[in-house]
N, C-alpha and C. Protein backbone atom coordinates (compact mmCIF):
# COMPACT_ATOMS: atom_id res chain seq x y z
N UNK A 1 15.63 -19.65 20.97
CA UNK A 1 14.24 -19.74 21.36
C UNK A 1 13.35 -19.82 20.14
N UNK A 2 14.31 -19.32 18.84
CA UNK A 2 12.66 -19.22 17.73
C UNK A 2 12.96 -20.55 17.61
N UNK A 3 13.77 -21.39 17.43
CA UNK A 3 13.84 -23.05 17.09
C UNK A 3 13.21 -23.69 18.10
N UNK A 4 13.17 -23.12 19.36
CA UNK A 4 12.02 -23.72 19.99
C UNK A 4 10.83 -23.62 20.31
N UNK A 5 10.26 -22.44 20.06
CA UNK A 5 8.70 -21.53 19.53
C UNK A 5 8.24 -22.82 18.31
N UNK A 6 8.79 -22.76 17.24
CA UNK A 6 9.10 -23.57 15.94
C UNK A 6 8.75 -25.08 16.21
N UNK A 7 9.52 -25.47 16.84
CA UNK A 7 9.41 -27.53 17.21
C UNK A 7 8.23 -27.57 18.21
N UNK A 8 7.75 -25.96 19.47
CA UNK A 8 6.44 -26.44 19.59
C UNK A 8 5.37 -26.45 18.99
N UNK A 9 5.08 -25.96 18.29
CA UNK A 9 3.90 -25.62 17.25
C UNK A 9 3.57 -26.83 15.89
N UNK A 10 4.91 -27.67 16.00
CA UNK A 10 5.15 -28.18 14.25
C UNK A 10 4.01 -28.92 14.44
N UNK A 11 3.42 -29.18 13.05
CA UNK A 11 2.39 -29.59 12.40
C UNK A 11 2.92 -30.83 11.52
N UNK A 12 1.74 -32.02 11.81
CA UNK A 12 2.31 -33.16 10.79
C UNK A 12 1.48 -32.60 9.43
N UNK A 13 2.09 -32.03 8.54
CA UNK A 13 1.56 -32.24 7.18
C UNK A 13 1.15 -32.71 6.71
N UNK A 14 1.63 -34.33 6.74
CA UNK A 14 1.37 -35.44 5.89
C UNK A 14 0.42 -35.87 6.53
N UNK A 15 0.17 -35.95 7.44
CA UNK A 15 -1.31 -36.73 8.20
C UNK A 15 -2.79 -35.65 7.72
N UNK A 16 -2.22 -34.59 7.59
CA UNK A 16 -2.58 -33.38 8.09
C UNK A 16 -3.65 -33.70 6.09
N UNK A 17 -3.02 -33.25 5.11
CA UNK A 17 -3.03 -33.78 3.55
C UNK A 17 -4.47 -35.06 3.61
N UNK A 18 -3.67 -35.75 4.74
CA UNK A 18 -4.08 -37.07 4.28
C UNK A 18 -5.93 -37.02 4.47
N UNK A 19 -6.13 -36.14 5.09
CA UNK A 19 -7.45 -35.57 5.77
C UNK A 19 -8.48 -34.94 5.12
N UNK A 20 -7.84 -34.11 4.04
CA UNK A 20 -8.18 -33.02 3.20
C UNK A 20 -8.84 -33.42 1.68
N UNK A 21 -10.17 -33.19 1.78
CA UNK A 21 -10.49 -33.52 0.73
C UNK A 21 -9.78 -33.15 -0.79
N UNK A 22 -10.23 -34.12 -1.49
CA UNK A 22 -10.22 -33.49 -3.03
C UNK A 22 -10.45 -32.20 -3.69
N UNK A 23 -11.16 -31.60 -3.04
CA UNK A 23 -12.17 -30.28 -3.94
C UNK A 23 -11.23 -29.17 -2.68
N UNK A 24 -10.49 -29.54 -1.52
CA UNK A 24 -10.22 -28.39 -0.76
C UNK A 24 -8.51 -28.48 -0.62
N UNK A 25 -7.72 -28.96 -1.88
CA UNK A 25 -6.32 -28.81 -1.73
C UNK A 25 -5.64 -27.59 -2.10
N UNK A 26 -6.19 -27.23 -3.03
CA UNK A 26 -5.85 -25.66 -2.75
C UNK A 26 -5.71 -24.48 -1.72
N UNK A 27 -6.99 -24.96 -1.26
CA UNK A 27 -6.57 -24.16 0.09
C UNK A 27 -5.77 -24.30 0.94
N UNK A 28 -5.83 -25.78 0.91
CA UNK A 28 -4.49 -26.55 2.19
C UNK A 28 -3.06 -25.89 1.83
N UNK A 29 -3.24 -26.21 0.45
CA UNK A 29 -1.49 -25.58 -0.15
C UNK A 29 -1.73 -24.25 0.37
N UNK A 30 -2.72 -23.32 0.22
CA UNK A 30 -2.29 -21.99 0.21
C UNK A 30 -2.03 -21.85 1.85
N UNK A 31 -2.76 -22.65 2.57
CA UNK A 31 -2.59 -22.49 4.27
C UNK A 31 -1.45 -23.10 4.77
N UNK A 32 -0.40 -24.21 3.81
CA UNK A 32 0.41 -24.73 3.96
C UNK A 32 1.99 -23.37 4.06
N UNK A 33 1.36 -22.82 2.73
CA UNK A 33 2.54 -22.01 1.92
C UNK A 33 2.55 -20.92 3.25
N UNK A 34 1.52 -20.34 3.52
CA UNK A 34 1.50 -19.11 4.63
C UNK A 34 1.95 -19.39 6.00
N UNK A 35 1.87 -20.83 6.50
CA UNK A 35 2.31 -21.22 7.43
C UNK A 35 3.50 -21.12 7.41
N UNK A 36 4.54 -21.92 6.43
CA UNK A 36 6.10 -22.21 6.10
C UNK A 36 6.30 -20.59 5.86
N UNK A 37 5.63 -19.36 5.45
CA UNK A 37 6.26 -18.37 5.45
C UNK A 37 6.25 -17.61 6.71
N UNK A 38 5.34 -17.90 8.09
CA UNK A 38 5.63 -17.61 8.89
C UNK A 38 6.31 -18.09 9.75
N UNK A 39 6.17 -19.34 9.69
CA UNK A 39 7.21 -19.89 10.22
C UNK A 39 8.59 -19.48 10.22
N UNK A 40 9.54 -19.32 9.20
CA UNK A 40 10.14 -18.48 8.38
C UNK A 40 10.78 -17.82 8.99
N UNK A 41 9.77 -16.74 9.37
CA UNK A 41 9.74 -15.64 9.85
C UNK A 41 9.69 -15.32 11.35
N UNK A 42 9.21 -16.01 11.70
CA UNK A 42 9.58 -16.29 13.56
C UNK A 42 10.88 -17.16 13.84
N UNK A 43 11.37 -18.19 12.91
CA UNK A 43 12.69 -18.70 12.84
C UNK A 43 14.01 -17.52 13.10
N UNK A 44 13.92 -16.51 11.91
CA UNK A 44 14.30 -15.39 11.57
C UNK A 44 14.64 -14.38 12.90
N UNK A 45 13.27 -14.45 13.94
CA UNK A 45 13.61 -13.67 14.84
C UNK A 45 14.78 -13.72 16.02
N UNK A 46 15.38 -12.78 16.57
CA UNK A 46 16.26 -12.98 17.20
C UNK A 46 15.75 -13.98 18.81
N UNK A 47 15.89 -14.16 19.74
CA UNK A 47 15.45 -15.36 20.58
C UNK A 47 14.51 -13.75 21.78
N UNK A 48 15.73 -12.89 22.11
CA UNK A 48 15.23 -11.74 22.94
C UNK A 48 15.71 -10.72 21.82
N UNK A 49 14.24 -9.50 22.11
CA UNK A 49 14.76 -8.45 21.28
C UNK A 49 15.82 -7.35 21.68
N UNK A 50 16.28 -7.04 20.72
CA UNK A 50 17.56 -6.29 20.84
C UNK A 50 17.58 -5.30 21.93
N UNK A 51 18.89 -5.25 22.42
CA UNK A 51 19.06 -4.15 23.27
C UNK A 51 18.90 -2.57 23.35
N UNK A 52 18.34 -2.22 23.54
CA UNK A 52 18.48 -0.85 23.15
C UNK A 52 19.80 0.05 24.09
N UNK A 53 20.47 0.87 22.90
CA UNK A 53 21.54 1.71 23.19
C UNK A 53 21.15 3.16 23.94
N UNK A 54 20.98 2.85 25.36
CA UNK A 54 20.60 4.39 25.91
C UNK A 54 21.27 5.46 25.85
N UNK A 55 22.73 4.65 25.82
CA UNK A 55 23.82 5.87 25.79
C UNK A 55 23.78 6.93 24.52
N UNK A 56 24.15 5.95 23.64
CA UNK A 56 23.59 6.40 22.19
C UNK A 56 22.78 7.56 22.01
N UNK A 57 21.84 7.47 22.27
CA UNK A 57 20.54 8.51 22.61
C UNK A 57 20.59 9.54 23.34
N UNK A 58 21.22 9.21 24.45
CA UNK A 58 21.67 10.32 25.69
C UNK A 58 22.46 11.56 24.62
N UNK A 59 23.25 10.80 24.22
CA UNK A 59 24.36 11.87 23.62
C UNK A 59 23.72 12.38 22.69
N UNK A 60 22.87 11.77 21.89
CA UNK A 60 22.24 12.28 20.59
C UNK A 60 20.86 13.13 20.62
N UNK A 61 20.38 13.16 21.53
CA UNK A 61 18.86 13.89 21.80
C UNK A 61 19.13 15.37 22.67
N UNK A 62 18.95 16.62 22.27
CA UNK A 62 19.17 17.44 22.80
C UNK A 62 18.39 17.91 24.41
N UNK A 63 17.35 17.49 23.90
CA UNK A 63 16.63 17.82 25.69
C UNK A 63 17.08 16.51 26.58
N UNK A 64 17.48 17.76 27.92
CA UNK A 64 17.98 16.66 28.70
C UNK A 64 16.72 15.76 29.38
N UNK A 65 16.59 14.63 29.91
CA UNK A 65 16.34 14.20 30.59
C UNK A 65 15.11 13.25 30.06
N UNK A 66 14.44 13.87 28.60
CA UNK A 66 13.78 12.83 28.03
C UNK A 66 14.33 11.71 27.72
N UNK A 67 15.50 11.29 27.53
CA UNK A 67 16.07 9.77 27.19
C UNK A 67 15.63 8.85 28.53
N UNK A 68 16.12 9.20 29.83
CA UNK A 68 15.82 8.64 31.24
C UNK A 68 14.93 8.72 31.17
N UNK A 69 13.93 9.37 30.92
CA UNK A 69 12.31 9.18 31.25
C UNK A 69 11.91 8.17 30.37
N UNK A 70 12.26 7.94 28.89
CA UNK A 70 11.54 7.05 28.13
C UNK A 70 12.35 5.55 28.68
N UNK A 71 13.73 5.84 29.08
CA UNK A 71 14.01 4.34 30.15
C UNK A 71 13.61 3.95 30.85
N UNK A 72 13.07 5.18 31.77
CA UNK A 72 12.53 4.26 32.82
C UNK A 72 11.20 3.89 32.52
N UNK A 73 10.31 4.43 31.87
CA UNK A 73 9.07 4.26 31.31
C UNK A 73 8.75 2.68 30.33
N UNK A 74 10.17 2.94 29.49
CA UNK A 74 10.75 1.35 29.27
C UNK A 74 10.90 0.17 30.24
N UNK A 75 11.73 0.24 30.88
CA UNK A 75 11.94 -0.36 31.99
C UNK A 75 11.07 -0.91 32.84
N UNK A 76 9.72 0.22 33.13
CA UNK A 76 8.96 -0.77 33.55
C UNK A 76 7.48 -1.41 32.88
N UNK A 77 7.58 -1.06 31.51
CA UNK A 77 6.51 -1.35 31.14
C UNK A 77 6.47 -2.82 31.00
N UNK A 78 5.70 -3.81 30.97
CA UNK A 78 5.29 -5.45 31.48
C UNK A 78 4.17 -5.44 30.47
N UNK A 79 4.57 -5.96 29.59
CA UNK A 79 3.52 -6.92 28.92
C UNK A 79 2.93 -8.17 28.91
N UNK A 80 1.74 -8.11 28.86
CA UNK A 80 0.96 -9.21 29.42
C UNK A 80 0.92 -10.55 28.96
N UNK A 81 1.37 -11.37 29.00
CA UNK A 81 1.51 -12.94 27.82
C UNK A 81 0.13 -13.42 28.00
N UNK A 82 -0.53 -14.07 27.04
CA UNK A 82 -1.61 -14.80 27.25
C UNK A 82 -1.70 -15.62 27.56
N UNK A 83 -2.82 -16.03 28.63
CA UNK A 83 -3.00 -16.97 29.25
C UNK A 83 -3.58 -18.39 28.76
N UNK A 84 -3.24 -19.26 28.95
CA UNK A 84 -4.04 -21.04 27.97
C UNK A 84 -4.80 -21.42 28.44
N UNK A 85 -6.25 -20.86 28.82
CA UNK A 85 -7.21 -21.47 29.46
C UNK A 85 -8.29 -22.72 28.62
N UNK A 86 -7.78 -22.66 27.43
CA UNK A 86 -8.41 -24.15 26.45
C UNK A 86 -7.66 -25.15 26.70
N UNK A 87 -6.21 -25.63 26.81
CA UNK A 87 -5.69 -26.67 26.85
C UNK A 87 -6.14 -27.95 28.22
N UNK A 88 -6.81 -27.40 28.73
CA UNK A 88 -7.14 -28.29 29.95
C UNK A 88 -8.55 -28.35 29.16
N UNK A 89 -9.52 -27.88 28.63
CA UNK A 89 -10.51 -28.69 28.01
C UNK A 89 -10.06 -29.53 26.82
N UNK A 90 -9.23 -28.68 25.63
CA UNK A 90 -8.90 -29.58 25.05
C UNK A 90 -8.61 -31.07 25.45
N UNK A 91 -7.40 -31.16 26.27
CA UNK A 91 -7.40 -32.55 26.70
C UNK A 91 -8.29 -33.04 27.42
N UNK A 92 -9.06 -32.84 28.23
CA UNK A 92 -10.26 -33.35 28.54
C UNK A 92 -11.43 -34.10 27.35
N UNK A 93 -11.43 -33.24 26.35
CA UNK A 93 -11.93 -33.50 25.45
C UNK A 93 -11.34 -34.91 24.41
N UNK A 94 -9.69 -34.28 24.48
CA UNK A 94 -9.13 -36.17 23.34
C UNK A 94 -9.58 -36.83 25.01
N UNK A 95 -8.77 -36.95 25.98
CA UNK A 95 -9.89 -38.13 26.75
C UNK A 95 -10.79 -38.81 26.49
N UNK A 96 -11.83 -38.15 26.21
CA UNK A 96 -12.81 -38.74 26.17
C UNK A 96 -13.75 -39.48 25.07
N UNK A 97 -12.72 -38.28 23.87
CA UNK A 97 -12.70 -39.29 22.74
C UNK A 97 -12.21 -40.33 22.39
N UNK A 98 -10.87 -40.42 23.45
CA UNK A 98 -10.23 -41.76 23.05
C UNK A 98 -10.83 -43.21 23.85
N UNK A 99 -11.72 -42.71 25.16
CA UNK A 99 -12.70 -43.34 25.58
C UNK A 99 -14.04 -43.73 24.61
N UNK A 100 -13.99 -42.62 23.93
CA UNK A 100 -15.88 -43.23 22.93
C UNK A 100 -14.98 -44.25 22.00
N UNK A 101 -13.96 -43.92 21.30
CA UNK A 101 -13.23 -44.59 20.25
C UNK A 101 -12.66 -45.90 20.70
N UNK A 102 -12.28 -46.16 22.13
CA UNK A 102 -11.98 -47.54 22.54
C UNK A 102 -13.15 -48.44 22.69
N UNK A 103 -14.35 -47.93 23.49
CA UNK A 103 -15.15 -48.51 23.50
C UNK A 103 -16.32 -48.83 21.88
N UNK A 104 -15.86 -47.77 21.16
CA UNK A 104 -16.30 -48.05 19.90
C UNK A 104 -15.67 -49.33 19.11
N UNK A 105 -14.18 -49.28 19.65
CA UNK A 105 -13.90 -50.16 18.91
C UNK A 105 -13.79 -51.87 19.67
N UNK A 106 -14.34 -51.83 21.14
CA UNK A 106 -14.93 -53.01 21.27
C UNK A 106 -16.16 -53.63 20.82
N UNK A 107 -16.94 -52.13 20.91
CA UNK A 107 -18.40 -52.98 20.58
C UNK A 107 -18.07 -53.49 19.30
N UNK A 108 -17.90 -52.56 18.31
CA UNK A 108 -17.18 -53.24 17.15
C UNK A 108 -16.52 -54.80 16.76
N UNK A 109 -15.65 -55.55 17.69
CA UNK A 109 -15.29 -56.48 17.74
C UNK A 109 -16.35 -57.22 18.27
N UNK A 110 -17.50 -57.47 18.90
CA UNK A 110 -18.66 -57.69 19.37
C UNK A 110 -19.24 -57.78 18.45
N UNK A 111 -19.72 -56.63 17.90
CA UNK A 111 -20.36 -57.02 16.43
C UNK A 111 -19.33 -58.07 15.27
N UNK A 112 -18.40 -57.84 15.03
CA UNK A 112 -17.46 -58.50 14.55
C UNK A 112 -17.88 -60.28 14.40
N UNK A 113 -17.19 -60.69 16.23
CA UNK A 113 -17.57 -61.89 16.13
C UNK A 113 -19.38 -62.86 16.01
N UNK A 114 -20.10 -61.94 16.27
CA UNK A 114 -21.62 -61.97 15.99
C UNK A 114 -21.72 -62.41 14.44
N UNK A 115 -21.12 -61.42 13.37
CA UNK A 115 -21.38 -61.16 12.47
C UNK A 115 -20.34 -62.92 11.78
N UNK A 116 -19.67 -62.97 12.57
CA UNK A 116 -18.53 -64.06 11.73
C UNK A 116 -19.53 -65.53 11.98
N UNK A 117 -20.55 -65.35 13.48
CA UNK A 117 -20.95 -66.91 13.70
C UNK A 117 -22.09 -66.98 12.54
N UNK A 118 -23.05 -65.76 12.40
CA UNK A 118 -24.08 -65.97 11.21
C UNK A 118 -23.15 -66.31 10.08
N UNK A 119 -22.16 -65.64 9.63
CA UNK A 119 -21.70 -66.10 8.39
C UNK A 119 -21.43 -67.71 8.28
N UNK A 120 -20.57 -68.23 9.49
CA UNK A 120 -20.50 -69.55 9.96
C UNK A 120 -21.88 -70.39 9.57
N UNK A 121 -22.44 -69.58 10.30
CA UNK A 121 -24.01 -70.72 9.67
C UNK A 121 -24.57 -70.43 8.42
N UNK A 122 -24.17 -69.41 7.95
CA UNK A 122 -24.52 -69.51 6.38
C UNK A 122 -23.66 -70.44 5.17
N UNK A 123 -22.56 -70.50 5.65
CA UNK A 123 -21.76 -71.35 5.17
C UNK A 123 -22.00 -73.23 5.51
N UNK A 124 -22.93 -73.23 6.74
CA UNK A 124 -22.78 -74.73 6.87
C UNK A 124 -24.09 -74.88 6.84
N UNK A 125 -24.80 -74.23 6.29
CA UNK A 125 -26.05 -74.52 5.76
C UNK A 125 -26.25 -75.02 4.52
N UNK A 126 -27.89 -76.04 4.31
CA UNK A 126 -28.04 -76.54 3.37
C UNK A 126 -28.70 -75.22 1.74
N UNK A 127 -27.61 -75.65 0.83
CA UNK A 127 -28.27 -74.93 -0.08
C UNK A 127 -29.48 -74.90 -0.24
N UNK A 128 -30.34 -73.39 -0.96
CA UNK A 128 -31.92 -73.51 -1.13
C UNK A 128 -32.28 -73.92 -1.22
N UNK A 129 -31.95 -74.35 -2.75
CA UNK A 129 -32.42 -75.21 -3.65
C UNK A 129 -32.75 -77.19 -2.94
N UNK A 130 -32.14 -77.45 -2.46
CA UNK A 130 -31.83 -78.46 -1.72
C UNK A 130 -32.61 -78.34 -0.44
N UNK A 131 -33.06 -77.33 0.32
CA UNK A 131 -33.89 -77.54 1.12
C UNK A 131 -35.62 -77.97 1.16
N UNK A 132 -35.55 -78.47 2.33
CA UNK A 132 -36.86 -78.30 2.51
C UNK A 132 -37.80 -77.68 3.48
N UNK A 133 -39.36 -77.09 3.31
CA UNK A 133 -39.54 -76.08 4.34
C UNK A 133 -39.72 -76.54 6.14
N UNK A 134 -39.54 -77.61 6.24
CA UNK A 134 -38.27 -77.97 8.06
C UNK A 134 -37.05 -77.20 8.28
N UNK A 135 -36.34 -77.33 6.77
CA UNK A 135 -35.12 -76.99 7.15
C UNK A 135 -34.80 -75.89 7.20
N UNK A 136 -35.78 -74.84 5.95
CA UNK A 136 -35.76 -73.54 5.77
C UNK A 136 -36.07 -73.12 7.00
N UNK A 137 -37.24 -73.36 7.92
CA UNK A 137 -37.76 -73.02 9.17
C UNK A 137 -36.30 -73.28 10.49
N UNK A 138 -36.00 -74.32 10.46
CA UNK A 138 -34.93 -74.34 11.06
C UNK A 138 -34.13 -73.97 11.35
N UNK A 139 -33.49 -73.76 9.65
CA UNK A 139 -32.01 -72.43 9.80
C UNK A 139 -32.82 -71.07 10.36
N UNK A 140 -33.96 -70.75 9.61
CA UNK A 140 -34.26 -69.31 9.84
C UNK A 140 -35.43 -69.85 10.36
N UNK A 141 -35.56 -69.41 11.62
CA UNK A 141 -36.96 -69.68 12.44
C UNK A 141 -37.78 -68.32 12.38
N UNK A 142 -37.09 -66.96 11.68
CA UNK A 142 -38.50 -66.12 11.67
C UNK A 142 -39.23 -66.34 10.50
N UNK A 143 -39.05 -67.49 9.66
CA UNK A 143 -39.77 -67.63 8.77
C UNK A 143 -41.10 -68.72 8.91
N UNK A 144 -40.70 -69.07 10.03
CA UNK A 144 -41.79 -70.11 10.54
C UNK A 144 -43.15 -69.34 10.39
N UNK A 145 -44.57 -70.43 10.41
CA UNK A 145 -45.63 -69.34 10.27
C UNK A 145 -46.33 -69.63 11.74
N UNK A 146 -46.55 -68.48 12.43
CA UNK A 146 -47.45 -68.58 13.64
C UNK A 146 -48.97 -69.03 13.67
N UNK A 147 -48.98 -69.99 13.68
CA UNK A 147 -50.42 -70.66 13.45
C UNK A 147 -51.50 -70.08 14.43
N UNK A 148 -50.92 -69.55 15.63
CA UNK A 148 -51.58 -68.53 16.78
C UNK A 148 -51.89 -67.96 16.37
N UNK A 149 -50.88 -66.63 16.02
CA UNK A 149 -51.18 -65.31 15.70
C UNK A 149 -52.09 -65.43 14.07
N UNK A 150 -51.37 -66.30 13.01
CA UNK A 150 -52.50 -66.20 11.89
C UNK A 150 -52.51 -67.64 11.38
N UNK A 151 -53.71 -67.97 12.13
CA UNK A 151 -54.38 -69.34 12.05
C UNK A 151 -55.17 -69.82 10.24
N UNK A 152 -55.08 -68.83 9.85
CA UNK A 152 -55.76 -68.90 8.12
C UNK A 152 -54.52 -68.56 7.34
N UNK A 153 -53.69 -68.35 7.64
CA UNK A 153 -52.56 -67.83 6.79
C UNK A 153 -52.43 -69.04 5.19
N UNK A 154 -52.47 -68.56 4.36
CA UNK A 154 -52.47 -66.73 3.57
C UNK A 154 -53.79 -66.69 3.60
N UNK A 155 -54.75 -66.96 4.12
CA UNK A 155 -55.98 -66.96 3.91
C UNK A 155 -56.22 -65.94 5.06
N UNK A 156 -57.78 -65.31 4.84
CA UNK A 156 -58.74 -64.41 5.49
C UNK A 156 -59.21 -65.34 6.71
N UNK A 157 -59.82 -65.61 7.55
CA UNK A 157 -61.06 -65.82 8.16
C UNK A 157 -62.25 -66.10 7.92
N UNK A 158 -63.34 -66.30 7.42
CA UNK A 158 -64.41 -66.10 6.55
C UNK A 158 -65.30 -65.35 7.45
N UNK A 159 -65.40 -64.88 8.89
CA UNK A 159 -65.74 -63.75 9.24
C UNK A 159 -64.79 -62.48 9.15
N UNK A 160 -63.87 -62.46 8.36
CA UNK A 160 -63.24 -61.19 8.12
C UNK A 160 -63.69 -61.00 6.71
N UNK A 161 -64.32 -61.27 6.39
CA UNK A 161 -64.75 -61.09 4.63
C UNK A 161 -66.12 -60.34 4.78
């Protein structure tokens, strides 16, 4: 059972490293080192704890009848295991991250191909230098000037003066 306590718990290290900043490897090592020593150490343990020898005791304890009492007192004492009431949010939680992260990584490809057709037209466009202001207006139409909105452009009004 400790080899299998052990394989549930294991930790990828190396992913784990790969995460960890520069300025905080020390600590990782030292949380690394304390881990592998407990680990270790629950490996170490027997799977169920040892039996206890009642007989042993019987014969060896002079008042009668305290050995049976601390058996049966043994016997029925029940300790309580703890209960996992996070693992059902936890996973609820990667859910839903792996939902923001899929859909992150469509919009992403969305932006992607957006980003590839402007480049497309930057590439089959006429150099600057070589243009003229039709063409500049053309490729880039927010550079056009709104003769509506500013009918004096670059100029004032001569009732705004």
């Amino acid at each position: 059972m400790a080899s299998r306590r052990v394989a549930l718990k294991a930790l990828d290290w190396v992913a784990f490293a790969e995460r960890v900043p520069p300025n905080q490897k020390s600590m990782f090592n030292a949380l690394k080192t304390r881990s592998d020593a407990i680990s270790a150490k629950l490996a170490s343990l027997p799977e169920s704890p040892i039996a206890i020898d009642w007989t042993h005791y019987k014969a060896s304890v002079a008042k009668a009848g305290m050995v049976e009492e601390f058996e049966k007192k043994f016997k029925a004492l029940q300790i309580p295991k703890p209960v996992d009431t996070q693992t059902g949010d936890i996973n609820a939680q990667e859910v839903e991250a792996d939902k923001d992260a899929k859909a992150y990584v469509e919009a992403s490809k969305d932006r992607i191909a957006q980003y590839e057709e402007e480049l497309n037209k930057f590439r089959n466009m006429i150099p600057f230098d070589q243009m003229t202001i039709e063409d500049l207006n053309n490729t880039f139409p927010e550079t056009k000037l709104d003769m509506v909105k500013y009918p004096y452009w670059p100029h004032k009004p001569i009732s705004e003066l």
